[in-house]
PDB file of N, CA and C in Angstrom:
ATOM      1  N   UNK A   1     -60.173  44.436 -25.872  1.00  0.00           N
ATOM      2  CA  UNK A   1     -60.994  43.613 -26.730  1.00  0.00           C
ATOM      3  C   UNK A   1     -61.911  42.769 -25.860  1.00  0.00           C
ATOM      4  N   UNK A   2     -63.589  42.806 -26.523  1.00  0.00           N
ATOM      5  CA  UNK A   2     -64.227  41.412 -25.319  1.00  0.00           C
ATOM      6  C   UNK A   2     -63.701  40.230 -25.647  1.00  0.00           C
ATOM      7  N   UNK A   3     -64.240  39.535 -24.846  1.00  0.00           N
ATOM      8  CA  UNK A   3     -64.102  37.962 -25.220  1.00  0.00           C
ATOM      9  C   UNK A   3     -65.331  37.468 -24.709  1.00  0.00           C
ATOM     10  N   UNK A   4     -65.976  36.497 -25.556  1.00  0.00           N
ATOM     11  CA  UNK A   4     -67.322  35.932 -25.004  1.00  0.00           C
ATOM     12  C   UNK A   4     -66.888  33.973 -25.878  1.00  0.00           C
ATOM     13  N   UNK A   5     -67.672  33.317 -24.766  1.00  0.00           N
ATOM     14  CA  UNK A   5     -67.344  32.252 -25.382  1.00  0.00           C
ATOM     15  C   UNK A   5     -69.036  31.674 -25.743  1.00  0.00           C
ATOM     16  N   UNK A   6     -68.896  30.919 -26.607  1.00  0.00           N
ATOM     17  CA  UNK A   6     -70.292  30.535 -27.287  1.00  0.00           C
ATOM     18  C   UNK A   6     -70.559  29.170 -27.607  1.00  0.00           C
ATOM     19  N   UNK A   7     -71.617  28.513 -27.351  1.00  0.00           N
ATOM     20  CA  UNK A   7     -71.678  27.054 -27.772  1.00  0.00           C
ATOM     21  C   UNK A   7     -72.954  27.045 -28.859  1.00  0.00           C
ATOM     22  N   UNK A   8     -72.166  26.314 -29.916  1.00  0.00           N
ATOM     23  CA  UNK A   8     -72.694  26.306 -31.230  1.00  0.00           C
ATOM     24  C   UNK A   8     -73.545  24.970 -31.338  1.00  0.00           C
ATOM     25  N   UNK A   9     -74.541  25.112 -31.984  1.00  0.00           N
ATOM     26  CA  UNK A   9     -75.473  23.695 -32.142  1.00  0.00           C
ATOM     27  C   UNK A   9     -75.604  23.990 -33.368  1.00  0.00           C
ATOM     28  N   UNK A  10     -74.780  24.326 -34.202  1.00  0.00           N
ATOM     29  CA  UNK A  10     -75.003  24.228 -35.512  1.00  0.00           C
ATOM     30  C   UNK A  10     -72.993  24.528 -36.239  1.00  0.00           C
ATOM     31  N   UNK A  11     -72.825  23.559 -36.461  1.00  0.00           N
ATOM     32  CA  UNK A  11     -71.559  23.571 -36.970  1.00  0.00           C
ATOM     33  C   UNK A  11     -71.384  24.840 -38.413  1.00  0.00           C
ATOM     34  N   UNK A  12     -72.443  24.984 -39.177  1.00  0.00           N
ATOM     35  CA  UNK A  12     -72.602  26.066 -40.196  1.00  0.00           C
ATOM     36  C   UNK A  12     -72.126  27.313 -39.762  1.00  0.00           C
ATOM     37  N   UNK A  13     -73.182  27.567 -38.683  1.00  0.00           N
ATOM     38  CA  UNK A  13     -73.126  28.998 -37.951  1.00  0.00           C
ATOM     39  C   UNK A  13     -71.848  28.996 -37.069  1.00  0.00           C
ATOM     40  N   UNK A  14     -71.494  28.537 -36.947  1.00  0.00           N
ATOM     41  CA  UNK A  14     -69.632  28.341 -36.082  1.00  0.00           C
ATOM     42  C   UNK A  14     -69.355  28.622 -37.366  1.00  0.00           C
ATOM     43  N   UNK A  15     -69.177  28.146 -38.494  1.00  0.00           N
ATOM     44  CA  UNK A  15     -68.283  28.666 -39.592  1.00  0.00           C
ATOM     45  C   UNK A  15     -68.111  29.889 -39.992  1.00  0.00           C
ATOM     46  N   UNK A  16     -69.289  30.467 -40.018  1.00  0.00           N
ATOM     47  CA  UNK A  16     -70.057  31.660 -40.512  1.00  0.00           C
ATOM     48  C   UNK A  16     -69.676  32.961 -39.664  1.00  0.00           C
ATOM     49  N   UNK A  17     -69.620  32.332 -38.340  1.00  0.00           N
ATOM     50  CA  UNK A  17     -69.464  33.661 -36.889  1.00  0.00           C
ATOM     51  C   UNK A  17     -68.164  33.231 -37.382  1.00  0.00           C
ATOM     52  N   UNK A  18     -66.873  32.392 -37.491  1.00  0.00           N
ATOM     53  CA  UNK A  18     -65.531  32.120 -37.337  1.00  0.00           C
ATOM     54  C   UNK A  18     -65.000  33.303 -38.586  1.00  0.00           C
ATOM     55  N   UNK A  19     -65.955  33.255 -39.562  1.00  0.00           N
ATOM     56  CA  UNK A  19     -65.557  33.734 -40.693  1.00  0.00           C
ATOM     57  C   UNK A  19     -65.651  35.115 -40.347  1.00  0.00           C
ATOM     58  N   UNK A  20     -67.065  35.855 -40.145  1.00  0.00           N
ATOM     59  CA  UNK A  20     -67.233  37.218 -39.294  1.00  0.00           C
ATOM     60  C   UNK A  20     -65.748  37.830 -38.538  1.00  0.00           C
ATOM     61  N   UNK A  21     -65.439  36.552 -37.754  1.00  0.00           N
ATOM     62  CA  UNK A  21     -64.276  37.542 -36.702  1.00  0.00           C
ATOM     63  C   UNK A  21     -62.731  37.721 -37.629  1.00  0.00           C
ATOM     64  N   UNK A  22     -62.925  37.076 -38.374  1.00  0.00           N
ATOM     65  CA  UNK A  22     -61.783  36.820 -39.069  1.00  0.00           C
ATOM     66  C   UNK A  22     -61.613  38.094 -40.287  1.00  0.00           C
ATOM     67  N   UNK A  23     -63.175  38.448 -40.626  1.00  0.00           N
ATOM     68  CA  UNK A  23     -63.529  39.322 -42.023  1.00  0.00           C
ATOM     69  C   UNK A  23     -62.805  40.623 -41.117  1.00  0.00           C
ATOM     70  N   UNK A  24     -63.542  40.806 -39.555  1.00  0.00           N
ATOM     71  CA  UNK A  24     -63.322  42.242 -38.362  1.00  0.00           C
ATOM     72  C   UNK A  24     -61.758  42.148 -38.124  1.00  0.00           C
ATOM     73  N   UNK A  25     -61.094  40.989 -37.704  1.00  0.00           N
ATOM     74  CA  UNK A  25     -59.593  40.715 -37.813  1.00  0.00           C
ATOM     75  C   UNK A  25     -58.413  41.793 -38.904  1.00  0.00           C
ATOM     76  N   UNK A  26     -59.016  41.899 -40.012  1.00  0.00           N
ATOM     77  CA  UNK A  26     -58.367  41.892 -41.705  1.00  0.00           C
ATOM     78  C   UNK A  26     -58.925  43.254 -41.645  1.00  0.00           C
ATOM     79  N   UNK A  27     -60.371  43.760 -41.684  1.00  0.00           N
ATOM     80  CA  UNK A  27     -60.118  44.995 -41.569  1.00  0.00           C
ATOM     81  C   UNK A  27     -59.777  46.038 -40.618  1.00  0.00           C
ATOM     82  N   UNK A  28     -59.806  45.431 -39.248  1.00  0.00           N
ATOM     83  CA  UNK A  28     -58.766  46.116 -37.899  1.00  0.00           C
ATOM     84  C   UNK A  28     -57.699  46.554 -38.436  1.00  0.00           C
ATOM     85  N   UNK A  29     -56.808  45.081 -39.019  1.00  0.00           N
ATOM     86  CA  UNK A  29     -55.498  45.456 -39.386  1.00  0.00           C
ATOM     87  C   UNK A  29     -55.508  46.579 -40.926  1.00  0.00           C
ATOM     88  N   UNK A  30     -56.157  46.341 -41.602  1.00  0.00           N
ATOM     89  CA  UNK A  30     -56.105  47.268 -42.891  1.00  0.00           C
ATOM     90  C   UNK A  30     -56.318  48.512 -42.342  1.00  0.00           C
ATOM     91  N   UNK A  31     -57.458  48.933 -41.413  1.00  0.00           N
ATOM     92  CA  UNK A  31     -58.237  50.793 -41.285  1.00  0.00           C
ATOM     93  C   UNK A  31     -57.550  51.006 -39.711  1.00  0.00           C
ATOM     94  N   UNK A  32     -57.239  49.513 -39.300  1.00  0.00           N
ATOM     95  CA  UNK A  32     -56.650  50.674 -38.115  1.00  0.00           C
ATOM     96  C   UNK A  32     -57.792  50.832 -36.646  1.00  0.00           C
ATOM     97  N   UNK A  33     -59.001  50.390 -36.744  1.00  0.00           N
ATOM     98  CA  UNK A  33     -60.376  50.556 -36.303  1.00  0.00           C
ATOM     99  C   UNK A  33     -61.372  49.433 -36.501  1.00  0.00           C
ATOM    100  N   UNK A  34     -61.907  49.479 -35.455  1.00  0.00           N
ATOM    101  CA  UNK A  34     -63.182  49.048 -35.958  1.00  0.00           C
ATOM    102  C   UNK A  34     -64.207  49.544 -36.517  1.00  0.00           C
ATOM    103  N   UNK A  35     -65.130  48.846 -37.269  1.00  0.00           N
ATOM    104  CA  UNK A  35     -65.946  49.684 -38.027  1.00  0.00           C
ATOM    105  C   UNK A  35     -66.812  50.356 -36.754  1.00  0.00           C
ATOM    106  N   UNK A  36     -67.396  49.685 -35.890  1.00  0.00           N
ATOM    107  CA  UNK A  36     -68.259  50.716 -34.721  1.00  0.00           C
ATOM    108  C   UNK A  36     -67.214  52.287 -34.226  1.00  0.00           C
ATOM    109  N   UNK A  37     -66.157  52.253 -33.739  1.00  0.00           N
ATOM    110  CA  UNK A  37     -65.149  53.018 -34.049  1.00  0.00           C
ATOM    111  C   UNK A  37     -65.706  54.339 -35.174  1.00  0.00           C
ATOM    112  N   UNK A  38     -65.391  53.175 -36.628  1.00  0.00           N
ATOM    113  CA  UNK A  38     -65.853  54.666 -37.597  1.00  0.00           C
ATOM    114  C   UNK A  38     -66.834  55.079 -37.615  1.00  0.00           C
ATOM    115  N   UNK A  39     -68.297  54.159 -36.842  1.00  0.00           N
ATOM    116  CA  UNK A  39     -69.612  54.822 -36.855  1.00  0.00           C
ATOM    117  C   UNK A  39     -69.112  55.752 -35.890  1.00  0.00           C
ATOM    118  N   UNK A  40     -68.910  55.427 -34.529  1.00  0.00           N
ATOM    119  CA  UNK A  40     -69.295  56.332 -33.720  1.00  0.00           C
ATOM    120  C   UNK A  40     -68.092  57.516 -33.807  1.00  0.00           C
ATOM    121  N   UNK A  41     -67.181  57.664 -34.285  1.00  0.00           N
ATOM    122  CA  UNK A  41     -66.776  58.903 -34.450  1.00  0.00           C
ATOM    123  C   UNK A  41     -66.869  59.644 -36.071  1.00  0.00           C
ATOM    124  N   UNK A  42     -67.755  59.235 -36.336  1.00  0.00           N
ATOM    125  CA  UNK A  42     -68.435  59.774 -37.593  1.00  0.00           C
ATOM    126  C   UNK A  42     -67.430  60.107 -38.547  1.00  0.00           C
ATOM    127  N   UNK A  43     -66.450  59.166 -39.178  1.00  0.00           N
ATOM    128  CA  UNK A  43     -65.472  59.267 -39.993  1.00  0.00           C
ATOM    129  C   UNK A  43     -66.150  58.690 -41.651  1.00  0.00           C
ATOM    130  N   UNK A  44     -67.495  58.447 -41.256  1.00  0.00           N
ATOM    131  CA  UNK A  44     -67.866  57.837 -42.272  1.00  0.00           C
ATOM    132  C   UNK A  44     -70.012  58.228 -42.070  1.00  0.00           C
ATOM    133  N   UNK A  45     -70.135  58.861 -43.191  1.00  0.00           N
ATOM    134  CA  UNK A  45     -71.976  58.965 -43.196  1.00  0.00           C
ATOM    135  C   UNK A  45     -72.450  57.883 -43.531  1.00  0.00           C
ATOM    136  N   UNK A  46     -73.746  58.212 -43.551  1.00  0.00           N
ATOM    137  CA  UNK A  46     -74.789  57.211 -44.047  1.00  0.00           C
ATOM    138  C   UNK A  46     -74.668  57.523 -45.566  1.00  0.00           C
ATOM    139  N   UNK A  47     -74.478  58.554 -46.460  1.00  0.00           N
ATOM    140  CA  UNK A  47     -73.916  57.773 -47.991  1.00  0.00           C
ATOM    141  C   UNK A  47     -72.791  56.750 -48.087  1.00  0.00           C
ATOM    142  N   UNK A  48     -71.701  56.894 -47.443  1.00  0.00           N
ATOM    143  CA  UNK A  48     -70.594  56.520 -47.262  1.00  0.00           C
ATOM    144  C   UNK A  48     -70.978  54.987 -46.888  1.00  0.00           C
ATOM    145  N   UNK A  49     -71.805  54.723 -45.993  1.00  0.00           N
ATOM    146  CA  UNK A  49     -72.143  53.472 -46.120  1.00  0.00           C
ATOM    147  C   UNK A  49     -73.289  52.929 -46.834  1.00  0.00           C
ATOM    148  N   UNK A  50     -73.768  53.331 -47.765  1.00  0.00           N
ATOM    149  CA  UNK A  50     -74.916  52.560 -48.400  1.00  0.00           C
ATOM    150  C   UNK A  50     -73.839  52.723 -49.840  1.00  0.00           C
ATOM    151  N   UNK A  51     -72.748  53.463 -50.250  1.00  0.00           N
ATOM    152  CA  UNK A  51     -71.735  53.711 -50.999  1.00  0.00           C
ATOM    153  C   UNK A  51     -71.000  52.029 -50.661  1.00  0.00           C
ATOM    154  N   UNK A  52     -70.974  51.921 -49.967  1.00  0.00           N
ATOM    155  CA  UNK A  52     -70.078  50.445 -49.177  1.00  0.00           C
ATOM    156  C   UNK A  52     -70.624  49.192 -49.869  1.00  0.00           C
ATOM    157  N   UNK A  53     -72.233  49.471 -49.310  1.00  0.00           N
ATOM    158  CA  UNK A  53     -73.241  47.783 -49.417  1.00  0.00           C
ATOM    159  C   UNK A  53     -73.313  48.390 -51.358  1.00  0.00           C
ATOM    160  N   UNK A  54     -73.519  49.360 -51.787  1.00  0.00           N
ATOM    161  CA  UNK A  54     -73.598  49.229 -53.231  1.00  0.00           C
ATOM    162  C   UNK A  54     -72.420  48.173 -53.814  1.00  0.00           C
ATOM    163  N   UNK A  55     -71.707  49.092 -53.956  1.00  0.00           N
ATOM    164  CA  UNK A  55     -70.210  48.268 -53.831  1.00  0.00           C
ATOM    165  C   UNK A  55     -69.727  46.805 -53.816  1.00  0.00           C
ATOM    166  N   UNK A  56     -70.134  46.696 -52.747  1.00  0.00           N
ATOM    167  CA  UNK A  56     -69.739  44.854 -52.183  1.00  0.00           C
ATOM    168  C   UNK A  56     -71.288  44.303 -52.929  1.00  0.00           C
ATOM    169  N   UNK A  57     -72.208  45.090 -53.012  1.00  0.00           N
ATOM    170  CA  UNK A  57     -73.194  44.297 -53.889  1.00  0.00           C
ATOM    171  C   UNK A  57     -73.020  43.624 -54.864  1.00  0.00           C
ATOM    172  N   UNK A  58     -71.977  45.171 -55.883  1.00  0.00           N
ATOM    173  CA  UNK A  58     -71.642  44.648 -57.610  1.00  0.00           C
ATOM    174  C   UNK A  58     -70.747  43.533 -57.473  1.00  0.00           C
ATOM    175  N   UNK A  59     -70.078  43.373 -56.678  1.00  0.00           N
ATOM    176  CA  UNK A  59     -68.659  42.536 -56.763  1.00  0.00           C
ATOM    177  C   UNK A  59     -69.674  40.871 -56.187  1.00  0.00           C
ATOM    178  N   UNK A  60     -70.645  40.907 -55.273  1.00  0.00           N
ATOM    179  CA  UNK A  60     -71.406  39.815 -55.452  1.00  0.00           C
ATOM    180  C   UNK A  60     -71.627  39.509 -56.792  1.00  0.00           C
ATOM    181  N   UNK A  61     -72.185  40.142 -57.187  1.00  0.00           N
ATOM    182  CA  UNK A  61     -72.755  40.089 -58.590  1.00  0.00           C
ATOM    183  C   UNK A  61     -72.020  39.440 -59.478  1.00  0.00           C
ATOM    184  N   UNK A  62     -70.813  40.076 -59.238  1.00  0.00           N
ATOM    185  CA  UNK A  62     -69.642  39.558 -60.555  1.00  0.00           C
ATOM    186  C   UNK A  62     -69.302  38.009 -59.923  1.00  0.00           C
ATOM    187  N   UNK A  63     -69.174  37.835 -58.647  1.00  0.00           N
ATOM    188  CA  UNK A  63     -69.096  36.241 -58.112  1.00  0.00           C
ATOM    189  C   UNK A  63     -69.900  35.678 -58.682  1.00  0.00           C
ATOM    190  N   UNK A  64     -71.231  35.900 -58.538  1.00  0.00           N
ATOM    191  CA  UNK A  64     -72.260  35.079 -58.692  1.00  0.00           C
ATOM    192  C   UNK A  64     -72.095  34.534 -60.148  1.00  0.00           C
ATOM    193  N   UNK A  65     -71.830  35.383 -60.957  1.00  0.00           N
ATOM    194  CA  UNK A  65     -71.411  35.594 -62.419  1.00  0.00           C
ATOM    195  C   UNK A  65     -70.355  34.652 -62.708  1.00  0.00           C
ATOM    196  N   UNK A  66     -69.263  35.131 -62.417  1.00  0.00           N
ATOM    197  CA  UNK A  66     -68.335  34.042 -62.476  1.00  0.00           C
ATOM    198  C   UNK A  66     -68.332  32.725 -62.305  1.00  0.00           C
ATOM    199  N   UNK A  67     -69.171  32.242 -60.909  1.00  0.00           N
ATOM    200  CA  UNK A  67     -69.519  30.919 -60.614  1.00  0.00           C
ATOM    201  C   UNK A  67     -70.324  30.038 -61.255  1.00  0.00           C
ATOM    202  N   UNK A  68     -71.368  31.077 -61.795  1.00  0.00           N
ATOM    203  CA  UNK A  68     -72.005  30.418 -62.881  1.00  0.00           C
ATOM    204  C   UNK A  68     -71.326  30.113 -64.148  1.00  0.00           C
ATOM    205  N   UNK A  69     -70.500  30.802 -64.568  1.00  0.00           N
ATOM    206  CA  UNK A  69     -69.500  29.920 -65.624  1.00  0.00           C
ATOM    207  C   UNK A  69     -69.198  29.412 -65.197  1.00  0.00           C
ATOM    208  N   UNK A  70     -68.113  29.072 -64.294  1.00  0.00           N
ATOM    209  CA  UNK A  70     -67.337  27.777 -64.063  1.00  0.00           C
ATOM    210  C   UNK A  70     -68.315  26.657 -64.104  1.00  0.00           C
ATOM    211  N   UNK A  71     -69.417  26.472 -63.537  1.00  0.00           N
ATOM    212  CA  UNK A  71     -70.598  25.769 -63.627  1.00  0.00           C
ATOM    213  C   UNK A  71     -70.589  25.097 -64.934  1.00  0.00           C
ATOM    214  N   UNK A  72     -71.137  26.190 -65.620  1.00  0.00           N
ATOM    215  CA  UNK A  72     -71.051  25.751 -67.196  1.00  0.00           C
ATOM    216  C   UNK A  72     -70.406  25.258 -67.697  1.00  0.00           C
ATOM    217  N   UNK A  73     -68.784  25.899 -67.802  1.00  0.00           N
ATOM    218  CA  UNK A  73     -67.562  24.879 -67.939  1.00  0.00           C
ATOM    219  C   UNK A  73     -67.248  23.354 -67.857  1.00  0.00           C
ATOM    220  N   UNK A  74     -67.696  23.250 -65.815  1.00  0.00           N
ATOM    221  CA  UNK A  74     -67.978  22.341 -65.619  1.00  0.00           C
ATOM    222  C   UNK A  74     -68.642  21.167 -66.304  1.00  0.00           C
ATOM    223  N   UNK A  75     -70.274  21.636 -66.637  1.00  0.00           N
ATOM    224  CA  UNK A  75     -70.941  20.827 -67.231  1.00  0.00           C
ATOM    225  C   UNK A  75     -70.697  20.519 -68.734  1.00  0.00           C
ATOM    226  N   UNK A  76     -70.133  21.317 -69.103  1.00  0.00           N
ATOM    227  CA  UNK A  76     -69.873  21.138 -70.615  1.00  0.00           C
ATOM    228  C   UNK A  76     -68.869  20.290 -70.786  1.00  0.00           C
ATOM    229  N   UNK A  77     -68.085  19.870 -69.782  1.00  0.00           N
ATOM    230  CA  UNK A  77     -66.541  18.944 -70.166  1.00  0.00           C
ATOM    231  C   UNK A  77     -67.632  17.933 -69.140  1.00  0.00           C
ATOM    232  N   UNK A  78     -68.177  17.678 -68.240  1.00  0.00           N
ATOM    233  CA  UNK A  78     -69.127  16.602 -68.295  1.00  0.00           C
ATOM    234  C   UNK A  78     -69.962  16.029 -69.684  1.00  0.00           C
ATOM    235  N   UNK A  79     -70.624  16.792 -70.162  1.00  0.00           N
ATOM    236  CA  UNK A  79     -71.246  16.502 -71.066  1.00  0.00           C
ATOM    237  C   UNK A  79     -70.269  15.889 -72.074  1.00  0.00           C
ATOM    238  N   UNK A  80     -69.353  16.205 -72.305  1.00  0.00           N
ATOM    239  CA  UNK A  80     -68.374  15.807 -73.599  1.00  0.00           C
ATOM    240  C   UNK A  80     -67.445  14.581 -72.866  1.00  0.00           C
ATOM    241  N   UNK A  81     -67.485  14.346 -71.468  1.00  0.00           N
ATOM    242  CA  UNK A  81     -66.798  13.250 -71.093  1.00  0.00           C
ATOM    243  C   UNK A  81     -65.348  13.477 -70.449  1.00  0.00           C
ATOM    244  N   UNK A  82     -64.933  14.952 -70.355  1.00  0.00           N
ATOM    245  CA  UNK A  82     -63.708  15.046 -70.307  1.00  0.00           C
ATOM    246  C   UNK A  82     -63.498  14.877 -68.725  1.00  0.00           C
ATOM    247  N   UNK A  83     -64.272  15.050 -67.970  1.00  0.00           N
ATOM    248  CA  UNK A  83     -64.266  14.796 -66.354  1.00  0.00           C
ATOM    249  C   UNK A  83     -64.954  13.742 -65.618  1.00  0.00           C
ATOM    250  N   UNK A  84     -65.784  13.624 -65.382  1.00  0.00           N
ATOM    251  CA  UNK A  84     -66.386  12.488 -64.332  1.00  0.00           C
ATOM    252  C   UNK A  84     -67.026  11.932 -65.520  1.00  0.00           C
ATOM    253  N   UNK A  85     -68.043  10.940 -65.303  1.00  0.00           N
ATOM    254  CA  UNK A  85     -68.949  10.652 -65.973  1.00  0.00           C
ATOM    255  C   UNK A  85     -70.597  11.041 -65.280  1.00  0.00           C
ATOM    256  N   UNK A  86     -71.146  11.179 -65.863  1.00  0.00           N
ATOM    257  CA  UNK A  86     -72.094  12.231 -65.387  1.00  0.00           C
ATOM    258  C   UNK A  86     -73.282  11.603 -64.396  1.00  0.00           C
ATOM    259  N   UNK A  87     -72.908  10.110 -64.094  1.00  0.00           N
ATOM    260  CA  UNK A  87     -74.203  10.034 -63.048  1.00  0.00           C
ATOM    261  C   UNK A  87     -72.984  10.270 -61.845  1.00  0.00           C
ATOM    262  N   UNK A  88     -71.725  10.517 -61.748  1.00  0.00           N
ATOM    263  CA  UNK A  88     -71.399  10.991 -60.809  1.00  0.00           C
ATOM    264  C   UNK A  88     -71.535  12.552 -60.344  1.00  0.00           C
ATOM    265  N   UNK A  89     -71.862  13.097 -61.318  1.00  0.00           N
ATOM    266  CA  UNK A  89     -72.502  14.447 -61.429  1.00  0.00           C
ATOM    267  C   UNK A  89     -73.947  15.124 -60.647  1.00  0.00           C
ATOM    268  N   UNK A  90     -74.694  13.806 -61.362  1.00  0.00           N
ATOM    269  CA  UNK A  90     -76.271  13.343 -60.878  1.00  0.00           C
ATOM    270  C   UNK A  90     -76.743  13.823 -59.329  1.00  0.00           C
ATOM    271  N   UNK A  91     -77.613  15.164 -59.278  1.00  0.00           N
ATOM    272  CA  UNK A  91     -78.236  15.315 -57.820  1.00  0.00           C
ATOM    273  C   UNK A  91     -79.316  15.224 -58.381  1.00  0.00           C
ATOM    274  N   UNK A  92     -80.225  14.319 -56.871  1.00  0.00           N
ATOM    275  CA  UNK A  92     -81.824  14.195 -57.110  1.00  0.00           C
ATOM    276  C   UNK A  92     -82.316  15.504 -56.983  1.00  0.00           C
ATOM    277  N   UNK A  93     -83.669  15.315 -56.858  1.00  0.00           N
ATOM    278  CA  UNK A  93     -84.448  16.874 -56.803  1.00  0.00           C
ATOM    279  C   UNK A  93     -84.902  16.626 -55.696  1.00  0.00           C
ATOM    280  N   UNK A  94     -84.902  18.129 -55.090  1.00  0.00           N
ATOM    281  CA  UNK A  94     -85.650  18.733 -53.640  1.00  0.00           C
ATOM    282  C   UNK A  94     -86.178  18.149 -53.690  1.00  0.00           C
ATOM    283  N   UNK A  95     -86.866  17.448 -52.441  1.00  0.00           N
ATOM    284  CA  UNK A  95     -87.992  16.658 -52.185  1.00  0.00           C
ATOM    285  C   UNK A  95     -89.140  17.965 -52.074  1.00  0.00           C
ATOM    286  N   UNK A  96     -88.609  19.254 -51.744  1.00  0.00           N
ATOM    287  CA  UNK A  96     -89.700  19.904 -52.170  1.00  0.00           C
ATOM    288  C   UNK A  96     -90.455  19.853 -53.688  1.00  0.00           C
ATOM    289  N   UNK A  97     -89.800  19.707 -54.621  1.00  0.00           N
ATOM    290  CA  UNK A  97     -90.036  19.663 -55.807  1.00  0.00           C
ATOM    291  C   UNK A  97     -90.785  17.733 -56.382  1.00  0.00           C
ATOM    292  N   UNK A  98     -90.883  16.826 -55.256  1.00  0.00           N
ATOM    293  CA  UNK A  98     -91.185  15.791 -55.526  1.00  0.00           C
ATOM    294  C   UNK A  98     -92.922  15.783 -56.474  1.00  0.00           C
ATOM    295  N   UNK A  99     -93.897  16.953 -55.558  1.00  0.00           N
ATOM    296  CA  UNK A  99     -95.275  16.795 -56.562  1.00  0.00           C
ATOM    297  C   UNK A  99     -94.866  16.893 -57.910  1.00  0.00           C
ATOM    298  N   UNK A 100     -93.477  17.781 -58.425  1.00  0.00           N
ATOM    299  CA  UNK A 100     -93.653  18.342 -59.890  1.00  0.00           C
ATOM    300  C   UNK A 100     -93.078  16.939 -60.906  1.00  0.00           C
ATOM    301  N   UNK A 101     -92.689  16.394 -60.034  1.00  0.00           N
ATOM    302  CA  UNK A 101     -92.022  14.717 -61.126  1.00  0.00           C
ATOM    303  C   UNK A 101     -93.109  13.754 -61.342  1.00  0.00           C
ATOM    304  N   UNK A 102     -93.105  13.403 -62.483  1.00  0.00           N
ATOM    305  CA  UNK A 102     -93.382  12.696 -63.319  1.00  0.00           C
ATOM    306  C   UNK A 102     -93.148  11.273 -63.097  1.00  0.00           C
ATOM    307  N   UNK A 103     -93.401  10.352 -62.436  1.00  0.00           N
ATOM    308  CA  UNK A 103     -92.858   9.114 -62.273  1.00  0.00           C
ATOM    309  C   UNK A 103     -93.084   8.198 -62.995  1.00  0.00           C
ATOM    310  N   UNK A 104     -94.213   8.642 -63.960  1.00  0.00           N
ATOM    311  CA  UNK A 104     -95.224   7.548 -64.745  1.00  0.00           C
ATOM    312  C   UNK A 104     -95.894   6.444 -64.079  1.00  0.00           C
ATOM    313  N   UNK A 105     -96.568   5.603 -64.779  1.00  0.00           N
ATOM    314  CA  UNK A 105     -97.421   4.665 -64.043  1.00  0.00           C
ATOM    315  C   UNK A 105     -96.578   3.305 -63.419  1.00  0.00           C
ATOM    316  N   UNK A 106     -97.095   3.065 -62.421  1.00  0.00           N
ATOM    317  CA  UNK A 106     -96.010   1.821 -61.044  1.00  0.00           C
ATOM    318  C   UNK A 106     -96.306   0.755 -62.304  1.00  0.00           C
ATOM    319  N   UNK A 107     -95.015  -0.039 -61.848  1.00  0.00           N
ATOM    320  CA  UNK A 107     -95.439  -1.413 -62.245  1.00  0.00           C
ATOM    321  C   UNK A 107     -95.363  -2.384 -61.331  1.00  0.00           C
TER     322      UNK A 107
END
């Protein structure tokens, strides 16, 4: 196995690579291989892998799906009071989005 050591200036991307070795970890142990492994001894085509990213696409999909209910959920027992009260809820807007607000006239 290599080993390389790396200095991170972004605590995100340490999460992100931590998560990577961990995703290669889980399927070592499940297939037995690494995936370069199954490229290069051709245990697997190029349908076989665009068969893969389809795949893990739909199941995004259904996350994305899901999360957005809970969302809703969320906001709906906000709205009715059953959880926080809702300026604890309260995010401002992108400051990208600052031209599109309305502030009305200063006093």
């Amino acid at each position: 196995m290599k080993s390389k050591t790396i200095k991170f200036r972004d605590p995100v991307v340490e999460n992100v690579v931590d998560k990577f070795v961990s995703r290669s970890d889980v399927g070592f142990a499940k297939y037995g291989q690494s995936m370069h492994n199954e490229r290069v001894t051709k245990q697997k085509d190029l349908a076989g892998y665009l068969n893969d990213i389809q795949e893990e696409l739909m199941d995004a999909i259904l996350y994305i799906q899901a999360a957005r209910e809970e969302l809703a959920e969320d906001n709906k027992e906000n709205i009715l009071g059953v959880n926080k009260p809702l300026h604890e809820s309260f995010r401002p807007p992108h400051p990208s989005h600052a031209a599109d607000l309305d502030y009305g006239t200063p006093v």
